[in-house]
PDB file of N, CA and C in Angstrom:
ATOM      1  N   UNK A   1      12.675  18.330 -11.332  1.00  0.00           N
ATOM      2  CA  UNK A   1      11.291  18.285 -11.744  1.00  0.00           C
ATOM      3  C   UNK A   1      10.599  17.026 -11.201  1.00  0.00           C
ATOM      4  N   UNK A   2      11.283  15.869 -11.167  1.00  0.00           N
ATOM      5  CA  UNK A   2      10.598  14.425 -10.759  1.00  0.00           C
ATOM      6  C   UNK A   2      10.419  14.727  -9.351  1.00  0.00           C
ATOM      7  N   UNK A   3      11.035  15.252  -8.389  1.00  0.00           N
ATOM      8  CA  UNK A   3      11.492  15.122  -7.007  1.00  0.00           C
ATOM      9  C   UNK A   3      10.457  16.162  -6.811  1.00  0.00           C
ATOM     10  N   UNK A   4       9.664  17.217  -7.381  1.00  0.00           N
ATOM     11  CA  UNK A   4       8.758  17.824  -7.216  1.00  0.00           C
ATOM     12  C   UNK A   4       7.456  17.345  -7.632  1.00  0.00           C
ATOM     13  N   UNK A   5       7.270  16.633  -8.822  1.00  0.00           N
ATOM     14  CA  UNK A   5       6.149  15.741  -8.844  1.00  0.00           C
ATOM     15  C   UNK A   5       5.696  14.659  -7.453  1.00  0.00           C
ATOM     16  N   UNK A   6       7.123  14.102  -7.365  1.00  0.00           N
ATOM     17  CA  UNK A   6       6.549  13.236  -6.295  1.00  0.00           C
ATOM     18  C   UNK A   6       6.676  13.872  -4.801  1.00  0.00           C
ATOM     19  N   UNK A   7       6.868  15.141  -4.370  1.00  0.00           N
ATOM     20  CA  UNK A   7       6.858  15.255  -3.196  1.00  0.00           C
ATOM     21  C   UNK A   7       4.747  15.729  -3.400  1.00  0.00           C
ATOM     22  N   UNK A   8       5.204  16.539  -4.150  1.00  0.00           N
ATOM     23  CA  UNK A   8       3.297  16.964  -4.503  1.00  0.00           C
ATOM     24  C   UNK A   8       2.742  15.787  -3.895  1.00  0.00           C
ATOM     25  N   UNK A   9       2.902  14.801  -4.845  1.00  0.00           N
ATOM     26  CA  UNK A   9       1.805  13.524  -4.824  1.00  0.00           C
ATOM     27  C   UNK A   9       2.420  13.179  -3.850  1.00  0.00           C
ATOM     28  N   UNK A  10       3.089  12.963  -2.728  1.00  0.00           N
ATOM     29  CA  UNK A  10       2.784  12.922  -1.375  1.00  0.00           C
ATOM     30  C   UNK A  10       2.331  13.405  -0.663  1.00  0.00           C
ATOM     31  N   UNK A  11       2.237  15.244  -0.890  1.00  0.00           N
ATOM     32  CA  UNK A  11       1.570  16.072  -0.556  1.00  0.00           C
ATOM     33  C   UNK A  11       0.118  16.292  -0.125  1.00  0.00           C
ATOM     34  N   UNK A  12      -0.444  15.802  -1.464  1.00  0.00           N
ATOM     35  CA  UNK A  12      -1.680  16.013  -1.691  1.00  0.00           C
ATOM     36  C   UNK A  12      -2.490  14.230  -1.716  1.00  0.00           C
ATOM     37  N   UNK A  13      -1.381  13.727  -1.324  1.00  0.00           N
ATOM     38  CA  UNK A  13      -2.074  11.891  -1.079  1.00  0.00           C
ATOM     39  C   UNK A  13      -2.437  12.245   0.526  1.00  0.00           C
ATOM     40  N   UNK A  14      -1.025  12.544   1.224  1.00  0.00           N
ATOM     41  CA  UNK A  14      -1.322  12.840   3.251  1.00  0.00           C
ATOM     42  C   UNK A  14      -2.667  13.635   3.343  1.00  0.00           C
ATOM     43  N   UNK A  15      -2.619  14.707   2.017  1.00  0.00           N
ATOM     44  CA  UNK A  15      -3.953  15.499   2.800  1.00  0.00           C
ATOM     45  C   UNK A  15      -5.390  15.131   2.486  1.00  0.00           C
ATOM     46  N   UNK A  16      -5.190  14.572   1.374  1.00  0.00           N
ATOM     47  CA  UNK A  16      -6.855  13.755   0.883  1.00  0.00           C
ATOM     48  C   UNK A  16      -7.261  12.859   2.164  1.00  0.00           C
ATOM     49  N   UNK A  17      -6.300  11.741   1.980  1.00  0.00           N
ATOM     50  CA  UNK A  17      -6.430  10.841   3.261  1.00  0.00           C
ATOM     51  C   UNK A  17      -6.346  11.230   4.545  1.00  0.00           C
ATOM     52  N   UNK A  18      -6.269  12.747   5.232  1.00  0.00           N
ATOM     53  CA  UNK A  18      -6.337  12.958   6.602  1.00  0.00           C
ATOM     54  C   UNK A  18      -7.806  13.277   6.746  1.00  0.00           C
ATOM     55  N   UNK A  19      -7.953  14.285   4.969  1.00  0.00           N
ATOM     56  CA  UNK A  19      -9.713  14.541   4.881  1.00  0.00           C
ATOM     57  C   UNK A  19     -10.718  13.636   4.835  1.00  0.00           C
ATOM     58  N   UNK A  20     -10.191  12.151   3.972  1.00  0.00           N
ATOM     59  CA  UNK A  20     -10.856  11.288   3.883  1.00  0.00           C
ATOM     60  C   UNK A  20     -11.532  10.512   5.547  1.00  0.00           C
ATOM     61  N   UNK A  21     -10.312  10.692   6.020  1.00  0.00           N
ATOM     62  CA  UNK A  21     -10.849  10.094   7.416  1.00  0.00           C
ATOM     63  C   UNK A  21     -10.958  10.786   8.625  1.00  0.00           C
ATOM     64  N   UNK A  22     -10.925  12.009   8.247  1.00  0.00           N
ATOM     65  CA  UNK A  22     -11.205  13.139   9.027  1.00  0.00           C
ATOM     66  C   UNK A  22     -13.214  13.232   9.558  1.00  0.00           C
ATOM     67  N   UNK A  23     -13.599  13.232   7.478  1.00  0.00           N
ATOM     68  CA  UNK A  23     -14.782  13.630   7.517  1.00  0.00           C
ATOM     69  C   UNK A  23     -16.132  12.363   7.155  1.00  0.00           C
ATOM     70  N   UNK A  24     -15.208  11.535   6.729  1.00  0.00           N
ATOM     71  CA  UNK A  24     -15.902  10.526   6.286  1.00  0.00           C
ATOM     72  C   UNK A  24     -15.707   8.662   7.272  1.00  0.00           C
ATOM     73  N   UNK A  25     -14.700   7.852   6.771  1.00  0.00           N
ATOM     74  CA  UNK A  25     -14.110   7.450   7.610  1.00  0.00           C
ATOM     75  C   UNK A  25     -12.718   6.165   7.012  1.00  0.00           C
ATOM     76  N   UNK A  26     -11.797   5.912   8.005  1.00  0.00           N
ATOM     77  CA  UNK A  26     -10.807   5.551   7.117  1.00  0.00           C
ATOM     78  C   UNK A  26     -10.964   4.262   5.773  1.00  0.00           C
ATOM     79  N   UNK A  27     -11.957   4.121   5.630  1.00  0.00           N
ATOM     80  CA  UNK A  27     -12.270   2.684   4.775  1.00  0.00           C
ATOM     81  C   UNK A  27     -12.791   3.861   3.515  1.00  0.00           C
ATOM     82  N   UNK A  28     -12.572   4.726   3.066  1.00  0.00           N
ATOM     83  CA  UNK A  28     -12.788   5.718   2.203  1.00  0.00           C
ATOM     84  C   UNK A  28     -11.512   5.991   1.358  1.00  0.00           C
ATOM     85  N   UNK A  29     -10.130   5.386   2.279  1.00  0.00           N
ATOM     86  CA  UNK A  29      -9.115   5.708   1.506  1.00  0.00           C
ATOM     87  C   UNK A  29      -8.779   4.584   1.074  1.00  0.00           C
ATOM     88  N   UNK A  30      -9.654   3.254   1.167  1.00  0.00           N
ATOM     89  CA  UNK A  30      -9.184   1.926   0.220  1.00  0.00           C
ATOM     90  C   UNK A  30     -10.414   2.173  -0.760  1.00  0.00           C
ATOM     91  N   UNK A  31     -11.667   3.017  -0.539  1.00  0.00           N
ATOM     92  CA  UNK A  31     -12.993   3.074  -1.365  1.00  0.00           C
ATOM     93  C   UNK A  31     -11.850   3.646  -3.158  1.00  0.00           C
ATOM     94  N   UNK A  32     -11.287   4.284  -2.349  1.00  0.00           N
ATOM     95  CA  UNK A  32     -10.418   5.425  -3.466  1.00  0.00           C
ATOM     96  C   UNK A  32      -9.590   4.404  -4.440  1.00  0.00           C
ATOM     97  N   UNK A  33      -8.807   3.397  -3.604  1.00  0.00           N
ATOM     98  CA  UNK A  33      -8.082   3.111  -4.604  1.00  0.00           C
ATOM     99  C   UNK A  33      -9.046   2.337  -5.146  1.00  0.00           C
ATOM    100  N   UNK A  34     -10.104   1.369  -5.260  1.00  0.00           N
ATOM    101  CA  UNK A  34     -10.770   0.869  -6.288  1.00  0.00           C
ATOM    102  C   UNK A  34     -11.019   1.475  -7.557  1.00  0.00           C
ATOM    103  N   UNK A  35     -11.178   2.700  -7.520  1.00  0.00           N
ATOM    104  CA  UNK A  35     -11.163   3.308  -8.821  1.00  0.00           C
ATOM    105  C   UNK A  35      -9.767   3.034  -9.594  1.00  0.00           C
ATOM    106  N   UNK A  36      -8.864   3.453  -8.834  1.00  0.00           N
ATOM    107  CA  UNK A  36      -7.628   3.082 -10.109  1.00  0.00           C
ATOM    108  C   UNK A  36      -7.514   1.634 -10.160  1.00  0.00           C
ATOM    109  N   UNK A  37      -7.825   0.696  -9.494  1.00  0.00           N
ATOM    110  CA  UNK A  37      -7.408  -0.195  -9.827  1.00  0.00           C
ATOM    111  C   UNK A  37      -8.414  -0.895 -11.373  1.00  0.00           C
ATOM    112  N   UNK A  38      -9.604  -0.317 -11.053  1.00  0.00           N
ATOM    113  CA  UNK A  38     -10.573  -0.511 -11.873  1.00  0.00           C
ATOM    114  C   UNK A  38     -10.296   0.079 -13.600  1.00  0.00           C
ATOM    115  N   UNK A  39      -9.783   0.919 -13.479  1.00  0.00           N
ATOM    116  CA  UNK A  39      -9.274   1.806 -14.610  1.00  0.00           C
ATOM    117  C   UNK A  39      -7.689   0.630 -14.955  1.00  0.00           C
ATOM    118  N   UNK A  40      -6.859   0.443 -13.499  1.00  0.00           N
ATOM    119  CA  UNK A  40      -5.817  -0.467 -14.423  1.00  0.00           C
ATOM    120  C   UNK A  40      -5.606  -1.734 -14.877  1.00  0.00           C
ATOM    121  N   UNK A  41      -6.381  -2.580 -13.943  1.00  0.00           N
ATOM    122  CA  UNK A  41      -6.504  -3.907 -14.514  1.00  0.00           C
ATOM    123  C   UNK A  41      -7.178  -3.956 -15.775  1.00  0.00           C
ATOM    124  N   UNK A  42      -7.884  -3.334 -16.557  1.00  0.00           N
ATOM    125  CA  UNK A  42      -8.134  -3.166 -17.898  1.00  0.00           C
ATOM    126  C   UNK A  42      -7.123  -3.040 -18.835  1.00  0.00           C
ATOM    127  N   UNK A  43      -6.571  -2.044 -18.542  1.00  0.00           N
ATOM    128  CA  UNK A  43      -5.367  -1.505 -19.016  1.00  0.00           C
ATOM    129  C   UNK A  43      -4.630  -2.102 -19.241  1.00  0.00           C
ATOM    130  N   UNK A  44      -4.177  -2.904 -18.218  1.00  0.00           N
ATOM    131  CA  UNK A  44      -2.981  -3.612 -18.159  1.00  0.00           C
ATOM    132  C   UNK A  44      -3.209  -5.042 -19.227  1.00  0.00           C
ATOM    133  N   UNK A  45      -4.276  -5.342 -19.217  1.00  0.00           N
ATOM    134  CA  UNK A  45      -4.776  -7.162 -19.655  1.00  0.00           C
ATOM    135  C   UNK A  45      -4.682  -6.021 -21.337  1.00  0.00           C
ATOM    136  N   UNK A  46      -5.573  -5.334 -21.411  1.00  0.00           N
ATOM    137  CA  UNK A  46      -5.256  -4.583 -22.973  1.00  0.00           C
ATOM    138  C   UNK A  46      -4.113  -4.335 -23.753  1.00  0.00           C
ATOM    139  N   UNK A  47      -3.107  -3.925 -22.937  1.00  0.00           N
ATOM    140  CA  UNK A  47      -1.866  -3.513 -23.417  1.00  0.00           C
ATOM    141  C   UNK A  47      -0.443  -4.894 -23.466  1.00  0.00           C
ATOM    142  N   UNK A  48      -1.240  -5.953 -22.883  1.00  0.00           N
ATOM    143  CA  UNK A  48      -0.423  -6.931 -23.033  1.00  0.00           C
ATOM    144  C   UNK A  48      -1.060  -8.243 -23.761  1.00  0.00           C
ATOM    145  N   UNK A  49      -2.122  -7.958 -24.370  1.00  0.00           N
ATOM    146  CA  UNK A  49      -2.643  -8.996 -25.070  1.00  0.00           C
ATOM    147  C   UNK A  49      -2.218  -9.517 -26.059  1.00  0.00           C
ATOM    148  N   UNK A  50      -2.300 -10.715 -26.313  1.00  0.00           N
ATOM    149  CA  UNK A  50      -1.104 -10.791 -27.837  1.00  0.00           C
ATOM    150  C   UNK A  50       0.625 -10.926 -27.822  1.00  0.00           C
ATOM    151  N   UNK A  51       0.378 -10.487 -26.465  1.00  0.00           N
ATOM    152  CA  UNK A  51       2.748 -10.079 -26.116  1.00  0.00           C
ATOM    153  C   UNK A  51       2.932 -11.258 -25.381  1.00  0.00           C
ATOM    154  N   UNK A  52       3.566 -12.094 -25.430  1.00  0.00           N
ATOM    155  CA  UNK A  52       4.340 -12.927 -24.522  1.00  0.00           C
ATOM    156  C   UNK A  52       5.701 -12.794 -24.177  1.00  0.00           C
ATOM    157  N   UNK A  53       6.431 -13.049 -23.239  1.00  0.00           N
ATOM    158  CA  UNK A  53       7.585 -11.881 -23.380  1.00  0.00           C
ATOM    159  C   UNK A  53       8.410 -13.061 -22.845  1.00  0.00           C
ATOM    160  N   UNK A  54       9.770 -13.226 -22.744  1.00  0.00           N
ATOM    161  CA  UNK A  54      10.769 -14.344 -22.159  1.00  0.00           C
ATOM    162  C   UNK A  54      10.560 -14.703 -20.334  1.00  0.00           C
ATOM    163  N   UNK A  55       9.990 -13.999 -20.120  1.00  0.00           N
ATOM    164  CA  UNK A  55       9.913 -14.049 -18.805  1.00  0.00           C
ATOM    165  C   UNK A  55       8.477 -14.729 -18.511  1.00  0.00           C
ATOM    166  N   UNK A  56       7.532 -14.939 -19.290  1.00  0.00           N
ATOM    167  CA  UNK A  56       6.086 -15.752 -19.145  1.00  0.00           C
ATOM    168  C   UNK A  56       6.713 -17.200 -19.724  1.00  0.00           C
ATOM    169  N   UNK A  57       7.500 -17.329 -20.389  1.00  0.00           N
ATOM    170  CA  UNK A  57       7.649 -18.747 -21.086  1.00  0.00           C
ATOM    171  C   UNK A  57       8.574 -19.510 -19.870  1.00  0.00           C
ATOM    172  N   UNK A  58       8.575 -21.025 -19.743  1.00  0.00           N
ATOM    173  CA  UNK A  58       9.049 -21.707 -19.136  1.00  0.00           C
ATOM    174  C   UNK A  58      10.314 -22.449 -19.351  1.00  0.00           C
ATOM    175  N   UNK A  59      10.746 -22.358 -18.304  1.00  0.00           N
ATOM    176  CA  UNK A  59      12.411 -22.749 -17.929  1.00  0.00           C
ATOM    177  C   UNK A  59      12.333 -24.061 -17.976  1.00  0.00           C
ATOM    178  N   UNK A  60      13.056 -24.893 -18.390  1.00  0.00           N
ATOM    179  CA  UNK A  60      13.317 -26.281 -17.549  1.00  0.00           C
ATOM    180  C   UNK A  60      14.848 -26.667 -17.418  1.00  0.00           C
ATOM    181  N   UNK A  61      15.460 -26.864 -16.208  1.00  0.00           N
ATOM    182  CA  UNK A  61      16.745 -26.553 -15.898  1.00  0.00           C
ATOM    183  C   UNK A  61      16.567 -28.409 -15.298  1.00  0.00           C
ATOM    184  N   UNK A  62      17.975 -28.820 -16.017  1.00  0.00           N
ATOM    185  CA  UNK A  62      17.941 -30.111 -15.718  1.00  0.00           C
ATOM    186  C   UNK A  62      19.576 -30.079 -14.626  1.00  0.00           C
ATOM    187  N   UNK A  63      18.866 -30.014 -13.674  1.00  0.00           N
ATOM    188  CA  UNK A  63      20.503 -30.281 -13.028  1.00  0.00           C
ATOM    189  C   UNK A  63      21.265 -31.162 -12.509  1.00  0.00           C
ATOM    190  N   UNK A  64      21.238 -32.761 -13.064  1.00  0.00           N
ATOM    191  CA  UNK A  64      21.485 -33.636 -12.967  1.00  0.00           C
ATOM    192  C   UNK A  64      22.551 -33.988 -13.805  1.00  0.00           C
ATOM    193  N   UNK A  65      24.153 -33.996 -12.748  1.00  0.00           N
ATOM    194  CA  UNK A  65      25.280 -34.327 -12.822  1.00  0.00           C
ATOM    195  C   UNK A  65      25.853 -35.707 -13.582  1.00  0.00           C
TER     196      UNK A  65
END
């Protein structure tokens, strides 16, 4: 089932973007991703607000023998 989701969405990514710059021109297929990115950088700052996780906090490694 996964291996068919993602062949699709390769599928149908090659053919948007051959149309995209077929009919319009290739700076149409970075126009595109602004939308998701616009939709995820929201997302992302939302869903992690408030969380600090072990990997944001700081190390201090003293390696002096």
């Amino acid at each position: 089932m996964f291996g068919a989701i993602v062949g699709a969405g390769g599928l149908i990514g090659l053919l948007l973007g051959g149309a995209l710059t077929q009919y319009l021109d290739w700076r149409w297929c970075l126009y595109v991703n602004l939308v998701f990115a616009a939709v995820a950088l929201p997302a992302r700052w939302s869903c992690s607000r408030g969380r600090r996780s072990a990997a944001h906090r700081s190390v201090v490694v003293d390696a002096r023998d």
